[in-house]
Protein backbone atom coordinates (compact mmCIF):
# COMPACT_ATOMS: atom_id res chain seq x y z
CA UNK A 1 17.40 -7.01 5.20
CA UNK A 2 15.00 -5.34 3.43
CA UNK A 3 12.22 -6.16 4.99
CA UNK A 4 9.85 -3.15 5.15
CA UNK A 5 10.84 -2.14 1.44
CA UNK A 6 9.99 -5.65 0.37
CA UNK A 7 6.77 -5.61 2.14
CA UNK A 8 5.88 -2.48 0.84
CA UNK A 9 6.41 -3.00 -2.89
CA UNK A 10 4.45 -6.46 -2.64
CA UNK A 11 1.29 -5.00 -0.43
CA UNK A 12 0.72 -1.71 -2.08
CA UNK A 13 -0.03 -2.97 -5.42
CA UNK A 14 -2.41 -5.52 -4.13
CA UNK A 15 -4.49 -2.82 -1.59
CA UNK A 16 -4.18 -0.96 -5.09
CA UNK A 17 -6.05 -3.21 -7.19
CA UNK A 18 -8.42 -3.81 -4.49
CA UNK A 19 -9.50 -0.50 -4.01
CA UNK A 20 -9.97 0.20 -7.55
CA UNK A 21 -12.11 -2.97 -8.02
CA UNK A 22 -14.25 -2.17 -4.72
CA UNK A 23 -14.90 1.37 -6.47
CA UNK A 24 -15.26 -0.06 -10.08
CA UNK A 25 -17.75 -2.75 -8.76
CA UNK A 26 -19.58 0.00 -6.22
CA UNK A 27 -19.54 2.95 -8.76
CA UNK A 28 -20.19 1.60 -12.26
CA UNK A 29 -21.35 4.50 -13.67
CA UNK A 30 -18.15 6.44 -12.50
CA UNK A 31 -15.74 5.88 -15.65
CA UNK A 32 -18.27 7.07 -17.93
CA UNK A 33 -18.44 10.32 -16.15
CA UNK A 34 -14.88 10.82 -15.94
CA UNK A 35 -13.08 12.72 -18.34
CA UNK A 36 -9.06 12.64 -18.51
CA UNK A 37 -6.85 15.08 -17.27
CA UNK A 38 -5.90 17.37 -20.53
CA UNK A 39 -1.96 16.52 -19.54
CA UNK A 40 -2.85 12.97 -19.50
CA UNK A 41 -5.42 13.13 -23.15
CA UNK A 42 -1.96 12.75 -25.33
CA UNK A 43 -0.23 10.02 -23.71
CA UNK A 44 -3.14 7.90 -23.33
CA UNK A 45 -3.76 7.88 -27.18
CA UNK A 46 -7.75 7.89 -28.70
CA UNK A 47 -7.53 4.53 -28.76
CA UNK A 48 -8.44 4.56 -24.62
CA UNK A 49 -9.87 7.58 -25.12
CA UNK A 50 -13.06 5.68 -26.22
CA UNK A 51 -13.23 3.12 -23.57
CA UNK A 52 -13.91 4.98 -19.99
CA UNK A 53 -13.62 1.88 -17.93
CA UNK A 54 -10.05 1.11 -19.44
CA UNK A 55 -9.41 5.12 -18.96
CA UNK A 56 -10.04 5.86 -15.95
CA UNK A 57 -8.43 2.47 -14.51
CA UNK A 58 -5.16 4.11 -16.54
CA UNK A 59 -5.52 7.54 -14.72
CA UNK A 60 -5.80 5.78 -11.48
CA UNK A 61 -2.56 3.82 -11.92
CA UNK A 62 -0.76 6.26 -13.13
CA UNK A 63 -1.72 8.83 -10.26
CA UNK A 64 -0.57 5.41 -7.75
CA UNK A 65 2.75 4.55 -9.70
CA UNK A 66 4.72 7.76 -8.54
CA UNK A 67 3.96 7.97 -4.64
CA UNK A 68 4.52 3.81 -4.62
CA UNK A 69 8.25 4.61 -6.31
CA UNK A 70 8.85 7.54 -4.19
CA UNK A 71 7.77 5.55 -1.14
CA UNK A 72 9.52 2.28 -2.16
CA UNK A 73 12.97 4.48 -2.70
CA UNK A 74 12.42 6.43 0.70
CA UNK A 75 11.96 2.86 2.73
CA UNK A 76 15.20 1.31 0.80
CA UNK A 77 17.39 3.82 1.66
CA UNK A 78 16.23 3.91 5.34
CA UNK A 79 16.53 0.42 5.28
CA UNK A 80 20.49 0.99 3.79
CA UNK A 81 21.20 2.81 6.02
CA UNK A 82 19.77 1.29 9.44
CA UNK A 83 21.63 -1.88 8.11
CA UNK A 84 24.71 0.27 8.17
CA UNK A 85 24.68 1.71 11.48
CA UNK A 86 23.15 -2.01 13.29
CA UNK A 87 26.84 -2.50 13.44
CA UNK A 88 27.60 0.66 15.28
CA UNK A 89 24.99 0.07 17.59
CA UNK A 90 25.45 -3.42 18.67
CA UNK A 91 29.07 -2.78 19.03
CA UNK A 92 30.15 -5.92 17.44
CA UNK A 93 30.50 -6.65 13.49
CA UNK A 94 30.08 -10.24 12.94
CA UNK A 95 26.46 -10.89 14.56
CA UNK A 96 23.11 -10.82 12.82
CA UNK A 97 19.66 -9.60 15.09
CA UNK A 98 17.78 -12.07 14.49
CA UNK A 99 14.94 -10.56 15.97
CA UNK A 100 12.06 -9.99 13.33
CA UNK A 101 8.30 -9.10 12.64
CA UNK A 102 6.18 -11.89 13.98
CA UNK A 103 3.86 -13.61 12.01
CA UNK A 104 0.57 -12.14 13.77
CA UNK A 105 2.17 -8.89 12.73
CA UNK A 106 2.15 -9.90 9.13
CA UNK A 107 -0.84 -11.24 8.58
CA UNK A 108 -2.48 -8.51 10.46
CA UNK A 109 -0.99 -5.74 8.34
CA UNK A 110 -1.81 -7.72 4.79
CA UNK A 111 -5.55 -9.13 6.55
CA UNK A 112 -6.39 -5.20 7.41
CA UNK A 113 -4.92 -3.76 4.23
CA UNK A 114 -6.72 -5.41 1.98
CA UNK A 115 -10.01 -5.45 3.90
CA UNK A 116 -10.08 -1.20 4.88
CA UNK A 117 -8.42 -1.22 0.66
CA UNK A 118 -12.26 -3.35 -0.37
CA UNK A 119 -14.08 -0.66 2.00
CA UNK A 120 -12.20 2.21 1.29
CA UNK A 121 -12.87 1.35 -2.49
CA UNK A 122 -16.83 1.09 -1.91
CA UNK A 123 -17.27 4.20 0.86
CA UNK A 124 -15.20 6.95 -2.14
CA UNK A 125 -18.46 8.32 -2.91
CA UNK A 126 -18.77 9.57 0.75
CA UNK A 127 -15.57 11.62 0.12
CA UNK A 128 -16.39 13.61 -2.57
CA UNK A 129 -19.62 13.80 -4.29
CA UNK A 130 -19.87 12.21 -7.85
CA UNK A 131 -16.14 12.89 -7.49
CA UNK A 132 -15.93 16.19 -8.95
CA UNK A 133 -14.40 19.65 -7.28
CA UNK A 134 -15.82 22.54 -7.94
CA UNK A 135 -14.42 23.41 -11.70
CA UNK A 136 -15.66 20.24 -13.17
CA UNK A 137 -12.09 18.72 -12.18
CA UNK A 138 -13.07 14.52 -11.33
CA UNK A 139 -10.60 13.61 -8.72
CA UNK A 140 -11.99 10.00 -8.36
CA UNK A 141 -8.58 8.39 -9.33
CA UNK A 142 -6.64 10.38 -7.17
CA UNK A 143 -8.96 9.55 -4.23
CA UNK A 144 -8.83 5.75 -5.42
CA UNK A 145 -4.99 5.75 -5.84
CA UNK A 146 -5.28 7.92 -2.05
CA UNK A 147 -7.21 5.24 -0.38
CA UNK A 148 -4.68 2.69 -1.18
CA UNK A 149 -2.26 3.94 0.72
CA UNK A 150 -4.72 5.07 3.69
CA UNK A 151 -5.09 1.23 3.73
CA UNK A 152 -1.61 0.53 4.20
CA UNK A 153 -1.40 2.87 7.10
CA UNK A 154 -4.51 0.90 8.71
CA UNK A 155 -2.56 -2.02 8.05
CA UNK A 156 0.61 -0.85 9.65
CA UNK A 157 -1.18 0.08 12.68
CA UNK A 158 -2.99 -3.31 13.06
CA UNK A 159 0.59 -4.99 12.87
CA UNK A 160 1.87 -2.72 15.59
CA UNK A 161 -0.93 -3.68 18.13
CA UNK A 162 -0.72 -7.15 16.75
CA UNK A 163 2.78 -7.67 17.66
CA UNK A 164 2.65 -5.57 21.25
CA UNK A 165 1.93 -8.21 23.04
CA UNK A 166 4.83 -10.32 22.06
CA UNK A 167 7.34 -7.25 22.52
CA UNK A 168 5.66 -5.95 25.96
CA UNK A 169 5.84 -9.57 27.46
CA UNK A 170 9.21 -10.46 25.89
CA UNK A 171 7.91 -13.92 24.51
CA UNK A 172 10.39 -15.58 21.85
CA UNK A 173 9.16 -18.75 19.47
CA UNK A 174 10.93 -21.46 20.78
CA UNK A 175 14.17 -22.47 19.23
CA UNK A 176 14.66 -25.48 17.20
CA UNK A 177 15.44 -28.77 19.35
CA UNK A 178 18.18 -30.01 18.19
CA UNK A 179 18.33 -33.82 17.99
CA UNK A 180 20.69 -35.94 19.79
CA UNK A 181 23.33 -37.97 17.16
């Protein structure tokens, strides 16, 4: 149980702080030009204020941190509640599926994350020039913070195809032998 959630809240961080190194290491003169949202000037303190590397990585995470919760929360309680209706469903109470993503589909999903997260992370400047809207407003972090999760869907969709074949043909691992006492 809890498979997707648990997934989720241990790939997302990691495409996370892939992107944002791919754009820190392909865009080094991007902090410097970024200046902090005036709702987020106070919280941060002067202290990071000074230091735009260590600023804008702190406007990126915390433009990630509430789609990841929100997400995270929305796949849990799907998750609750397809474990509460399996029951109704298979008709009987006492049985466990055992059925389960294959490993080709996992390490397609976390292979492809990461690697569209590292090119996602270098290709931002393509998206919006010098990362500014018109208005002088930088949306760089957003578009870092963005990325991760456009990642995550590339990764989800290389796990689908990944596992296809296994579903359309029907092939199982094979069982444990058990040995003869």
């Amino acid at each position: 149980m809890f498979r997707t959630s648990r997934g989720f809240l241990l790939s997302a961080p990691a495409a996370f702080v892939v992107t944002l190194a791919a754009f820190l290491i392909s865009h080094p003169k991007a902090p410097e030009a970024f200046t902090p949202y005036p709702f987020l000037s106070d919280a941060l303190g002067p202290d990071v204020l000074r230091h735009p590397l260590l600023r804008f990585a702190l406007t990126s995470t915390v433009s990630f941190i509430a789609p990841y919760l929100i997400t995270g929360l929305l796949l849990l309680l799907a998750e609750l509640g397809l474990g509460a209706a399996a029951p109704l469903w298979r008709g009987r109470r006492g049985r466990r599926a055992t059925s389960g993503v294959p490993p080709e589909g996992r390490w397609a999903f976390l292979g492809v994350s990461l690697i569209v997260a590292a090119w996602a992370g270098a290709s931002l400047h393509r998206v919006a020039y010098g990362g500014e809207l018109p208005g002088g407003v930088n949306v760089a972090p957003l578009f870092v913070a963005a990325a991760a999760f456009g990642a995550l869907a590339a990764g989800l969709v290389a796990s689908l195809l990944a596992a296809a074949p296994r579903a359309l043909l029907g092939h199982r691992p094979p069982a444990r032998v058990r040995r003869a006492r």
